[in-house]
C-alpha atoms as a PDB file:
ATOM      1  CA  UNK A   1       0.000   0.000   0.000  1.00  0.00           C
ATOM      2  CA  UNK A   2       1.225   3.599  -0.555  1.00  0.00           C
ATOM      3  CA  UNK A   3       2.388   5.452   2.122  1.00  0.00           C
ATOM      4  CA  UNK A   4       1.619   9.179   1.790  1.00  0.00           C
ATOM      5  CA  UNK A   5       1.851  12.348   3.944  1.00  0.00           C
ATOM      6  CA  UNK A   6       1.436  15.462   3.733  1.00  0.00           C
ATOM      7  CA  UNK A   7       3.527  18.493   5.537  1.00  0.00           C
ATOM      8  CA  UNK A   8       1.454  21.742   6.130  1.00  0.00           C
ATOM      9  CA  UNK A   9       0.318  24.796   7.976  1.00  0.00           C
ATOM     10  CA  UNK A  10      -3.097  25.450   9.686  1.00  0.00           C
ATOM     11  CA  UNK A  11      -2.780  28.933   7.098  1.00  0.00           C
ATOM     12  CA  UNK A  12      -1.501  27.686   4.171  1.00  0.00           C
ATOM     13  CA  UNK A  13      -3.696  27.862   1.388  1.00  0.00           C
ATOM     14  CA  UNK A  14      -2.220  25.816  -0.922  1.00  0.00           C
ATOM     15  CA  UNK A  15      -2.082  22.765   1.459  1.00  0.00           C
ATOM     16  CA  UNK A  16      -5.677  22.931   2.129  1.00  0.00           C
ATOM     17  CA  UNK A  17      -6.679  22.313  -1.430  1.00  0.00           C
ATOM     18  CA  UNK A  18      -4.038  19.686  -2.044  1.00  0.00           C
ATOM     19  CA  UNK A  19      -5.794  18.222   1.068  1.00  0.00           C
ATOM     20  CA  UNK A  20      -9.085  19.017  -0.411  1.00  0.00           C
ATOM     21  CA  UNK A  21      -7.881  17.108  -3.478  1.00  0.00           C
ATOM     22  CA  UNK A  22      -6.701  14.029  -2.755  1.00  0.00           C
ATOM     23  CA  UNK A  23      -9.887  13.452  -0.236  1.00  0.00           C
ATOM     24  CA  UNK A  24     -11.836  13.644  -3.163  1.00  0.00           C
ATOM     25  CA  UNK A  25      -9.337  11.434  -5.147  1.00  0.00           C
ATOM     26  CA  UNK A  26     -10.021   8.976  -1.916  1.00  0.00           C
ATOM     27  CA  UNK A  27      -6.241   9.224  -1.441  1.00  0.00           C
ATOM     28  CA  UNK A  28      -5.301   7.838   2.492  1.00  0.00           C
ATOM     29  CA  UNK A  29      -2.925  10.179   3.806  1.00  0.00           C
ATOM     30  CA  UNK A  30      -1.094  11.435   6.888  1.00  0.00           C
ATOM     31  CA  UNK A  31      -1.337  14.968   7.742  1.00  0.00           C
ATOM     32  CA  UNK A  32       2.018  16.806   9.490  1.00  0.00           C
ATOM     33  CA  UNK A  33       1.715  19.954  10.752  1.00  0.00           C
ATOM     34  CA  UNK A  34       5.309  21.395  10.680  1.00  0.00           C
ATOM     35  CA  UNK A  35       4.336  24.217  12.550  1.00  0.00           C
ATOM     36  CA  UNK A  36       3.535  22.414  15.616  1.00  0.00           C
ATOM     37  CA  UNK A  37       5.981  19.057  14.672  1.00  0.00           C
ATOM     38  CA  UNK A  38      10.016  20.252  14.648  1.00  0.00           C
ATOM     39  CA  UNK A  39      10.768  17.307  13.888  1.00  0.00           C
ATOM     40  CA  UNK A  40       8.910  16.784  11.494  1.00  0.00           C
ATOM     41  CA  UNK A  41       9.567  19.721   9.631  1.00  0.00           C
ATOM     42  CA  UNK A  42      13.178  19.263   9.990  1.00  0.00           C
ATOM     43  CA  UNK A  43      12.921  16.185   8.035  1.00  0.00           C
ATOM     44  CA  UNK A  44      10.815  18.154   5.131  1.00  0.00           C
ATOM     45  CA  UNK A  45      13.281  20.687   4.987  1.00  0.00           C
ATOM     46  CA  UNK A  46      16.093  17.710   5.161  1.00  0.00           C
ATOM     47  CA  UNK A  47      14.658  15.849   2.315  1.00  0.00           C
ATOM     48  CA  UNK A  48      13.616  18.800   0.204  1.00  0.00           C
ATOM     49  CA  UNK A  49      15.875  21.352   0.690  1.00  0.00           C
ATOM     50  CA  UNK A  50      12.806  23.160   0.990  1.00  0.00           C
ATOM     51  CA  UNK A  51      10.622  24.993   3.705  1.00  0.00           C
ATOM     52  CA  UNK A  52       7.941  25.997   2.274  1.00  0.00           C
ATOM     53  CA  UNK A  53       4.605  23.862   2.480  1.00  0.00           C
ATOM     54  CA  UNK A  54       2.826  21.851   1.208  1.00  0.00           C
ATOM     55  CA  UNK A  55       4.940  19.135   0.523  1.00  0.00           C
ATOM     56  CA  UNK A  56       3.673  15.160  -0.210  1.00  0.00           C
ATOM     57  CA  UNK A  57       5.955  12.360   0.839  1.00  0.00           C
ATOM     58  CA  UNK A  58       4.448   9.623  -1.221  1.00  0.00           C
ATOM     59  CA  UNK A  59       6.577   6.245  -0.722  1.00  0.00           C
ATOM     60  CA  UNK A  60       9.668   8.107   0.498  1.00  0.00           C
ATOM     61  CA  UNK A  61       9.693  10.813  -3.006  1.00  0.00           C
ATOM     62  CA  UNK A  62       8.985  14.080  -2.430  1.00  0.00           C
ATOM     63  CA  UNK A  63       6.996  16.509  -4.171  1.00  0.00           C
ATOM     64  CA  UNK A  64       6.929  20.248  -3.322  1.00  0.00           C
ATOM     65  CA  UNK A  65       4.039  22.314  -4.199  1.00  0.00           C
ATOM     66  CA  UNK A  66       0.793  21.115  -5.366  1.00  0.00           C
ATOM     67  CA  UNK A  67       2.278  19.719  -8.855  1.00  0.00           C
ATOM     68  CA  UNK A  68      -0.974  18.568  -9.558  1.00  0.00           C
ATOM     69  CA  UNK A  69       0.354  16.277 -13.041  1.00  0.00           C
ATOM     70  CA  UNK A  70       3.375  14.806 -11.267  1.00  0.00           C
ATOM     71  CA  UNK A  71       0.815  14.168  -7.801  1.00  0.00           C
ATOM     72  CA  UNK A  72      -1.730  12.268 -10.709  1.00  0.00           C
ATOM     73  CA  UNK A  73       1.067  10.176 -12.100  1.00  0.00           C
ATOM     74  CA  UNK A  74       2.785   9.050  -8.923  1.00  0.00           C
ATOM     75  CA  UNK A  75      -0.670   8.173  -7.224  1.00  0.00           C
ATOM     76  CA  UNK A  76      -1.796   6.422 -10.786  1.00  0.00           C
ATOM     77  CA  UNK A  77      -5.166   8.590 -10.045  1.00  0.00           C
ATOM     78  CA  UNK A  78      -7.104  10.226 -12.771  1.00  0.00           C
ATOM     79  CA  UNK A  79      -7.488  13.811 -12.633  1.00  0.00           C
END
C-alpha cells in the first residue's frame, strides 16, 4: 500500500486544497503539521531542501508544491 503524507500549515492555502484534493481522489494520507511538529519539519526541509509547504511524501519521493500532473502520475489517479 502507498504510504503518503502530507507536511502543512493550519494557514496555508495551498495545502488545504491539495488536502481538499486528494480526499476527493479517496487518497489515504497522513497529515504533518510542521508548525507544531520540529521534527517533522526538519525532516521536510532535510529531504527537500525546501521549507515551504505543502509538501507530499508519497513512498519516500517528495513533491513540493501542489504539482498537480506529477501528484496524478505518482498516485496512478485520474485527474
Amino acid at each position: 500500500m502507498t504510504k503518503v503524507r502530507l507536511f502543512t500549515t493550519p494557514i496555508c492555502p495551498y495545502c488545504m486544497t491539495l488536502k481538499k484534493f486528494l480526499q476527493e481522489k479517496g487518497v489515504d494520507f497522513e497529515l504533518i503539521d510542521v508548525s507544531e511538529d520540529l521534527e517533522a519539519q526538519n525532516e521536510m526541509v532535510e529531504k527537500t531542501k525546501q521549507s515551504t509547504v505543502p509538501v507530499l511524501d508519497i513512498d519516500g519521493e517528495f513533491i513540493v508544491g501542489f504539482d498537480r500532473k506529477a501528484i496524478v502520475e505518482k498516485l496512478n489517479i485520474k485527474d
